[in-house]
Protein backbone atom coordinates (compact mmCIF):
# COMPACT_ATOMS: atom_id res chain seq x y z
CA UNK A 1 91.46 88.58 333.14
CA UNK A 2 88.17 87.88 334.94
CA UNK A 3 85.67 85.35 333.46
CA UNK A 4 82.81 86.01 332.02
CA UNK A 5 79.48 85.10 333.60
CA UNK A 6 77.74 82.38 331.30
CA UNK A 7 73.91 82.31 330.37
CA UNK A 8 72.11 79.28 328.98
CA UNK A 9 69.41 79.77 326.30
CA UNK A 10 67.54 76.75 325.14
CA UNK A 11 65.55 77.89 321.88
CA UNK A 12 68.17 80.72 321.48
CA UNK A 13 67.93 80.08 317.71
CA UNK A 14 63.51 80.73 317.21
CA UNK A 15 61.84 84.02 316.68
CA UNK A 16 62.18 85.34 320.28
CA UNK A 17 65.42 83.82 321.34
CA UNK A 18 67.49 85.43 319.16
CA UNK A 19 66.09 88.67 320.27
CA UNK A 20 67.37 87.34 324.15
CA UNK A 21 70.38 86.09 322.68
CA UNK A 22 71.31 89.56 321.43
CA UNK A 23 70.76 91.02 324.94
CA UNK A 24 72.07 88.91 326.79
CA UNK A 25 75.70 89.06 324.41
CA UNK A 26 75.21 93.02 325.03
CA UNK A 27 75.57 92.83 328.96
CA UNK A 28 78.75 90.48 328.64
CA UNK A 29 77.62 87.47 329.05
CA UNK A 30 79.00 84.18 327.30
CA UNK A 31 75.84 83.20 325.57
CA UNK A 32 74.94 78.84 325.28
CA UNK A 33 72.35 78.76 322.78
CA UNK A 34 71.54 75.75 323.70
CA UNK A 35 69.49 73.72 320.57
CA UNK A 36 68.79 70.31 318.86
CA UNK A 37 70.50 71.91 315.36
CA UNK A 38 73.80 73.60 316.51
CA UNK A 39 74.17 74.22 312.26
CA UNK A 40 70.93 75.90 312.25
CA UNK A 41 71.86 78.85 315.10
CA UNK A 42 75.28 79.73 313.64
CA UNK A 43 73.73 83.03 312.15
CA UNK A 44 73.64 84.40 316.10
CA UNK A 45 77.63 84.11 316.48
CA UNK A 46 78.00 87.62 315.41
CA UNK A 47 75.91 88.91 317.96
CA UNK A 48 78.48 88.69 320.60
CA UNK A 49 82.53 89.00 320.03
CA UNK A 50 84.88 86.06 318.79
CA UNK A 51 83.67 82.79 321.03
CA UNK A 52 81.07 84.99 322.89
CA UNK A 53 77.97 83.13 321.73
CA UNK A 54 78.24 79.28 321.39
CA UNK A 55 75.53 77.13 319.61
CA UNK A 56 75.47 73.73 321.33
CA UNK A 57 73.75 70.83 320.96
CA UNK A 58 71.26 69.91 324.15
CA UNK A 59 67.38 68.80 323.32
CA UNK A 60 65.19 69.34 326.49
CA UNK A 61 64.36 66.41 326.49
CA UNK A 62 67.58 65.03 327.06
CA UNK A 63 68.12 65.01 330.78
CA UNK A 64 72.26 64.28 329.79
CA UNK A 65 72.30 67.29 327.45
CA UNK A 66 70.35 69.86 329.69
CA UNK A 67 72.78 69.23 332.58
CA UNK A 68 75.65 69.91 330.28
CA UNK A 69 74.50 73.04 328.93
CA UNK A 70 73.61 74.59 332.00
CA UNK A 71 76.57 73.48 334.29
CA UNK A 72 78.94 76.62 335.30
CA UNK A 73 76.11 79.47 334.03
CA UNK A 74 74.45 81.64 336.24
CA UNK A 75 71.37 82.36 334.40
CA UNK A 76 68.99 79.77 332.05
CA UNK A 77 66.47 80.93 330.11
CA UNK A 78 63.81 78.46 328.82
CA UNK A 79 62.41 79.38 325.65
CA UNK A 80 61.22 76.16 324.11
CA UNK A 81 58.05 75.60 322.49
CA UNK A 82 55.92 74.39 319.46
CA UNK A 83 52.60 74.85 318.02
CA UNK A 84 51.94 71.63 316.16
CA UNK A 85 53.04 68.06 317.61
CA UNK A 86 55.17 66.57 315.11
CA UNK A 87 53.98 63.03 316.53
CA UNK A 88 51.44 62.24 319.51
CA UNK A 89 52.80 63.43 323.01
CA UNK A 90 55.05 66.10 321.75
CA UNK A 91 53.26 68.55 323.82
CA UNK A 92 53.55 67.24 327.08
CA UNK A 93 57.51 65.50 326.19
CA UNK A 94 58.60 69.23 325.54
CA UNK A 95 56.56 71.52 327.27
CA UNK A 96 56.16 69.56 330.57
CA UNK A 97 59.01 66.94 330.46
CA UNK A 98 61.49 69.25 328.84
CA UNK A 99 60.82 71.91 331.24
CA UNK A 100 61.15 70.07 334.40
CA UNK A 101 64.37 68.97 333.07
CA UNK A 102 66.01 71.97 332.63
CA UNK A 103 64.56 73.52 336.00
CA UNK A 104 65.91 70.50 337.63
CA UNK A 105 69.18 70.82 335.64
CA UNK A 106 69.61 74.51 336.92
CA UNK A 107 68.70 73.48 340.46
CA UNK A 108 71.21 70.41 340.36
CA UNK A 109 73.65 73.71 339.07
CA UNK A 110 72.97 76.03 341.42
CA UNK A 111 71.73 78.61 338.61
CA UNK A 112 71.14 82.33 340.25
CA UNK A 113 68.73 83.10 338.08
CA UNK A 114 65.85 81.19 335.73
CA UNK A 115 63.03 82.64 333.48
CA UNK A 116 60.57 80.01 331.88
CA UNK A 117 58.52 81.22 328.84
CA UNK A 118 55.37 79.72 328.90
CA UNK A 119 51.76 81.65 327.48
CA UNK A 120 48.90 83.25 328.33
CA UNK A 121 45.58 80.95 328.20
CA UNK A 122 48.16 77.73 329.86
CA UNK A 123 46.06 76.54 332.14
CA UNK A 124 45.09 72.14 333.45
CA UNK A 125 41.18 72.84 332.30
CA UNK A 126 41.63 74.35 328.71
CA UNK A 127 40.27 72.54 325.49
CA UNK A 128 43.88 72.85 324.34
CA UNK A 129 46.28 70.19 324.50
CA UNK A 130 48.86 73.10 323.98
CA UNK A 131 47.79 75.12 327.00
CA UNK A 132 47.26 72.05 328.96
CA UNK A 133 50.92 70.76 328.57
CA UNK A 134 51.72 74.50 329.17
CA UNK A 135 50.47 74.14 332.96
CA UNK A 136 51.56 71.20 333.21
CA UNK A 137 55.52 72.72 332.65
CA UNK A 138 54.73 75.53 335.02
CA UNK A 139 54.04 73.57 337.62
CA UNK A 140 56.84 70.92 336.91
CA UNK A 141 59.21 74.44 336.85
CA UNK A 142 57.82 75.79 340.01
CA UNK A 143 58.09 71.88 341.95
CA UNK A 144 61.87 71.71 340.88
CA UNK A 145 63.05 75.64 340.81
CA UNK A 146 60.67 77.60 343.04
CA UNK A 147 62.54 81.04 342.53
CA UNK A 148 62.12 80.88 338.83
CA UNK A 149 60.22 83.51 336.94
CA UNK A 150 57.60 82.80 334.45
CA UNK A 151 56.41 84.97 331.73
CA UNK A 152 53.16 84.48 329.67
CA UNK A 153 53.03 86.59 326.53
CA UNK A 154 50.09 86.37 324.47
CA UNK A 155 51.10 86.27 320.93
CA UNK A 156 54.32 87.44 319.77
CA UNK A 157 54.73 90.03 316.82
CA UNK A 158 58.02 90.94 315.27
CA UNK A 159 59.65 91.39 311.48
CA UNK A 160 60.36 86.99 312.04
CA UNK A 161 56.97 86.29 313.46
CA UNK A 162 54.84 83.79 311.66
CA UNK A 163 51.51 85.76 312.89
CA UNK A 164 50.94 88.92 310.90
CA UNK A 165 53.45 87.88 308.14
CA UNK A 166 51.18 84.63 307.65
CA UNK A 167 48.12 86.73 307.29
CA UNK A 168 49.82 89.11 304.81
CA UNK A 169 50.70 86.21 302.78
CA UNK A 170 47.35 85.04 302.68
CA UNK A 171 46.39 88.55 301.56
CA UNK A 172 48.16 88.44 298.59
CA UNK A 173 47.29 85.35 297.56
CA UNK A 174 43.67 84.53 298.28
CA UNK A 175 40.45 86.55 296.89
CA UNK A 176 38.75 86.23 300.24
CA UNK A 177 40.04 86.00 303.57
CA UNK A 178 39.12 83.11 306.09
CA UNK A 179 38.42 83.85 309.52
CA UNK A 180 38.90 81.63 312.13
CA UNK A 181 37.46 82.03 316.00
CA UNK A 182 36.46 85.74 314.75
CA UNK A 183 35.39 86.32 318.56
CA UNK A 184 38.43 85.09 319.81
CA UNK A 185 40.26 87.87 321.80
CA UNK A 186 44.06 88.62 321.53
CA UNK A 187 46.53 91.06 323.00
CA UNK A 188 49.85 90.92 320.62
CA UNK A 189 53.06 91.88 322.43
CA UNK A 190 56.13 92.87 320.65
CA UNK A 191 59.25 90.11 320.88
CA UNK A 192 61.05 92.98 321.74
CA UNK A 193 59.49 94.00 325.01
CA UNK A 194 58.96 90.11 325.52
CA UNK A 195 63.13 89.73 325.65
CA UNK A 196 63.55 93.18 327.97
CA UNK A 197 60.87 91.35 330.18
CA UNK A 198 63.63 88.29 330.08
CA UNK A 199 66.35 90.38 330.98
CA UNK A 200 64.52 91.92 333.39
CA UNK A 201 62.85 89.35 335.26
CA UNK A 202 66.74 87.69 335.43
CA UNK A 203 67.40 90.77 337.04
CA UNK A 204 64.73 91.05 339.74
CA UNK A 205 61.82 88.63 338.91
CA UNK A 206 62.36 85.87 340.94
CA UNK A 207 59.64 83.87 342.16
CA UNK A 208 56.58 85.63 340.15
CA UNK A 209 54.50 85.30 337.35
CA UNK A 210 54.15 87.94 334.77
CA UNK A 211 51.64 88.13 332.04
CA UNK A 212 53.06 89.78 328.79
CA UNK A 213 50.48 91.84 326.71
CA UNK A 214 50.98 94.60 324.53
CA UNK A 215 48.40 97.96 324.98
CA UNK A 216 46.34 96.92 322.62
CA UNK A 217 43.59 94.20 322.38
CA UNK A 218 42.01 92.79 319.23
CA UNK A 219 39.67 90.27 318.17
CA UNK A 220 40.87 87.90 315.09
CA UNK A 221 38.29 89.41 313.40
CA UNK A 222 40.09 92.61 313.78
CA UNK A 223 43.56 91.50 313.17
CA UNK A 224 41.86 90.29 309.82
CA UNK A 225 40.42 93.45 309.36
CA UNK A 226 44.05 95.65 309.92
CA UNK A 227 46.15 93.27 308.18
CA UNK A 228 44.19 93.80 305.18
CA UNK A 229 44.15 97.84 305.41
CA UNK A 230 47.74 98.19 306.42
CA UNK A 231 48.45 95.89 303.12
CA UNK A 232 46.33 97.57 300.70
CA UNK A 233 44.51 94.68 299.92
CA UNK A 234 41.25 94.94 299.04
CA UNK A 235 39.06 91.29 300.27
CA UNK A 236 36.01 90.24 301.38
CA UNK A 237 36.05 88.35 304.59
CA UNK A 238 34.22 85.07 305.41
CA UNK A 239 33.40 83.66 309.16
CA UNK A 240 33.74 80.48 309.05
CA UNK A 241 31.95 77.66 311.39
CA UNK A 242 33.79 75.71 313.76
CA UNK A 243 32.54 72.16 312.33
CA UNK A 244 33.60 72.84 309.09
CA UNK A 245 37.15 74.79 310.40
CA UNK A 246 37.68 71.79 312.48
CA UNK A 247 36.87 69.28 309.83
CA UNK A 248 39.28 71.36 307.65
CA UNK A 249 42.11 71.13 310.21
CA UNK A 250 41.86 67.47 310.47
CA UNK A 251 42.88 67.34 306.95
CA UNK A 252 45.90 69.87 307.06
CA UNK A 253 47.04 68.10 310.35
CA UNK A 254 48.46 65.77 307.52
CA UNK A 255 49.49 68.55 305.20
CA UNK A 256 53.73 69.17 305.27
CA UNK A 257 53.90 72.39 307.70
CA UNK A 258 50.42 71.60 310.06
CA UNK A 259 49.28 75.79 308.81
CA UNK A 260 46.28 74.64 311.21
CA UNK A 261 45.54 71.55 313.09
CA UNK A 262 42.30 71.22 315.60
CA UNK A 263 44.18 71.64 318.62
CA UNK A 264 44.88 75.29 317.47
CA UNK A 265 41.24 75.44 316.85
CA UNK A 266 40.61 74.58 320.37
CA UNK A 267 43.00 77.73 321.20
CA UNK A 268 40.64 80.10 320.04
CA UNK A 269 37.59 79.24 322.22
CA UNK A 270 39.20 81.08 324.80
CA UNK A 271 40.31 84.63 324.95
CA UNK A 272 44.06 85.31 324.83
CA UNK A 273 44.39 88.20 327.22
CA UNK A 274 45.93 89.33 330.52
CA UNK A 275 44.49 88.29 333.01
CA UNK A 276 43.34 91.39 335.29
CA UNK A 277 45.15 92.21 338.70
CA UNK A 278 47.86 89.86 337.00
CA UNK A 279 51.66 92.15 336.97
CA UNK A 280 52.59 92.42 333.81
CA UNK A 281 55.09 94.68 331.19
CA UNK A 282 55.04 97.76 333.39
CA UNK A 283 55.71 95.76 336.62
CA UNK A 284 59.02 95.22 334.73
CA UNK A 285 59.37 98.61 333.86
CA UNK A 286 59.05 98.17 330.38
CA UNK A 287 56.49 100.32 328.34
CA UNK A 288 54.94 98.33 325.89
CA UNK A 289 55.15 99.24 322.18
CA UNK A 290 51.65 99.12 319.73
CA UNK A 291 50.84 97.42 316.88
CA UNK A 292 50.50 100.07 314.92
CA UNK A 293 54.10 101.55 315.60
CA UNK A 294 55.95 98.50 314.42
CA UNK A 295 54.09 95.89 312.16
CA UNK A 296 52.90 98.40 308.69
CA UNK A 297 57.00 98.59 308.45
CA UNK A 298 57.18 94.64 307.96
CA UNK A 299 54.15 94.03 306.27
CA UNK A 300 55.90 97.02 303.47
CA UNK A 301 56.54 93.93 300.99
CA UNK A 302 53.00 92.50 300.70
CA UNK A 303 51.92 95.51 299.53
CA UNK A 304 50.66 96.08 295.87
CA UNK A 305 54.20 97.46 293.73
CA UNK A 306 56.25 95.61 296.98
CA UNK A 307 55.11 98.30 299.11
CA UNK A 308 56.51 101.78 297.29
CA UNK A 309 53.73 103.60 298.77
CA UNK A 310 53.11 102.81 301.95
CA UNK A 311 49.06 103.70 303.14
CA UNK A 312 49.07 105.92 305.82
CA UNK A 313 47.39 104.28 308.34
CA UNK A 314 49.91 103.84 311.48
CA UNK A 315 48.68 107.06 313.28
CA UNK A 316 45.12 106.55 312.38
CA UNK A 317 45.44 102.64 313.91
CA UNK A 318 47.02 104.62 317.22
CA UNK A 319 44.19 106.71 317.87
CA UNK A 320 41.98 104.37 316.24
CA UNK A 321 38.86 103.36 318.41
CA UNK A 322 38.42 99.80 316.56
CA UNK A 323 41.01 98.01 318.83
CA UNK A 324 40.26 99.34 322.56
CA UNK A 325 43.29 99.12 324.89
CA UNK A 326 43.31 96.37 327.25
């Protein structure tokens, strides 16, 4: 019986990686999920036949651990991230540190094939310690791998996503809505097209950058704005300074959770958008898929009545001439 090829996934258990995981386990690959909480990534064994996909313990920043996970497989995938730092440096130990040492690790392996997920906006100058340590990994991948692929997606939406559904949840809760870097311009990309741009950059990506953007681009202000009309929730809105919003953060920094700490503050001051002349979705061959045609059907349950009658706003948002296309 021939072997399978193997494919090492570090952050194969968060929002996106289980979407990779599931692709990946679909072309026949023996799938590592390779994560600090083997427990934790159990639910993604059924994605694959009997001892196809195999949660194992490796932390990126365990030099040891990456080498382990990624000896014998042909293809890596680095997937690792966070928002918040749990304690100071976290940034730069797991988005610079931890990438260099699984770049290194698939060099050292002689890995075909590795795709680094990093974001749109990383960049050494940015008021961001997030974006900054961001850079700072692409250019540790590039130094140690220099055939990898990198993708930049700007943010992520999905059913699992902790962007839309967080704003929903607000929704229902609060009387008014906050709104935070109101200016601030986004271009959400569905995790779906985010993992065929995985599996296609392992395919023939090799070397480039891509930035990931779905075809539509929106202000905060306007995700605000949609969130609250695909809902059915009726709020006022309020713009809120950036002394005050970054005197707030420094309090919920220490709040179980960080919902919003200044460095994600800092985020905003900058747009969150591809980059023109940059290749992107369709230089994978991958159409990209709206807004409108995929969140309303998550969002059903914050509805008023749990979302029995759904407002019919999805075609209006496609044709809609409040969020321009990129």
């Amino acid at each position: 019986m021939a072997m399978r090829s193997v494919a090492t996934v570090f952050g194969g258990s968060g929002f996106i990686g289980r979407y990779v995981v599931k692709r990946l386990a679909a072309s026949g690959y023996v799938v590592r999920v390779a994560v600090r909480d083997p427990e934790a990534a159990l639910f993604l064994k059924p994605m694959g036949g009997v001892g196809q996909v195999v949660p194992l313990a490796a932390s990126v920043t365990d030099p040891a651990g990456v080498a382990r996970a990624v000896a014998g497989a042909s293809l890596v995938v680095n997937l690792v991230g966070i928002l918040s730092e749990r304690r100071a440096g976290d940034f730069m130990r797991i988005h610079a540190e931890g990438a260099a040492n699984v770049a290194r690790a698939a060099a050292a392996a002689g890995v075909g094939a590795l795709v680094h997920v990093s974001a749109i906006g990383a960049a050494a100058d940015s008021p961001a310690l997030y974006a900054r340590s961001k850079a700072a990994g692409e250019e540790a991948v590039r130094a140690a791998f220099p055939q990898a692929t990198i993708l930049r997606p700007s943010v992520v939406f999905g059913a699992e996503d902790a962007f839309f559904n967080r704003f929903a949840a607000m929704a229902r809760l609060l009387p008014v809505m906050p709104v935070i870097g109101g200016a601030c311009r986004l271009q959400p990309v569905y995790v779906g097209d985010v993992a065929d741009a995985v599996m296609a950059a392992l395919a023939h990506g090799a070397g480039r950058t891509y930035e990931l953007g779905g075809p539509t681009v929106m202000t905060m202000r306007d995700i605000i704005a949609y969130v609250l009309r695909v809902t059915g929730r009726a709020r006022g809105t309020l713009s809120l300074p950036r002394g005050l919003v970054m005197l707030q953060a420094g309090f919920l920094e220490h709040v179980p959770g960080k919902p919003l700490t200044r460095d994600q503050v800092r985020l905003l001051e900058r747009d969150n958008v591809v980059t023109e002349g940059m290749p992107g979705l369709a230089a994978l061959g991958i159409i990209a898929k709206p807004v409108a045609l995929v969140v309303p059907s998550y969002l059903a349950r914050f509805r008023p009545g749990g979302g029995k009658k759904a407002p019919d706003v999805a075609e209006k948002d496609l044709k809609s001439d409040l969020f321009p296309a990129h």
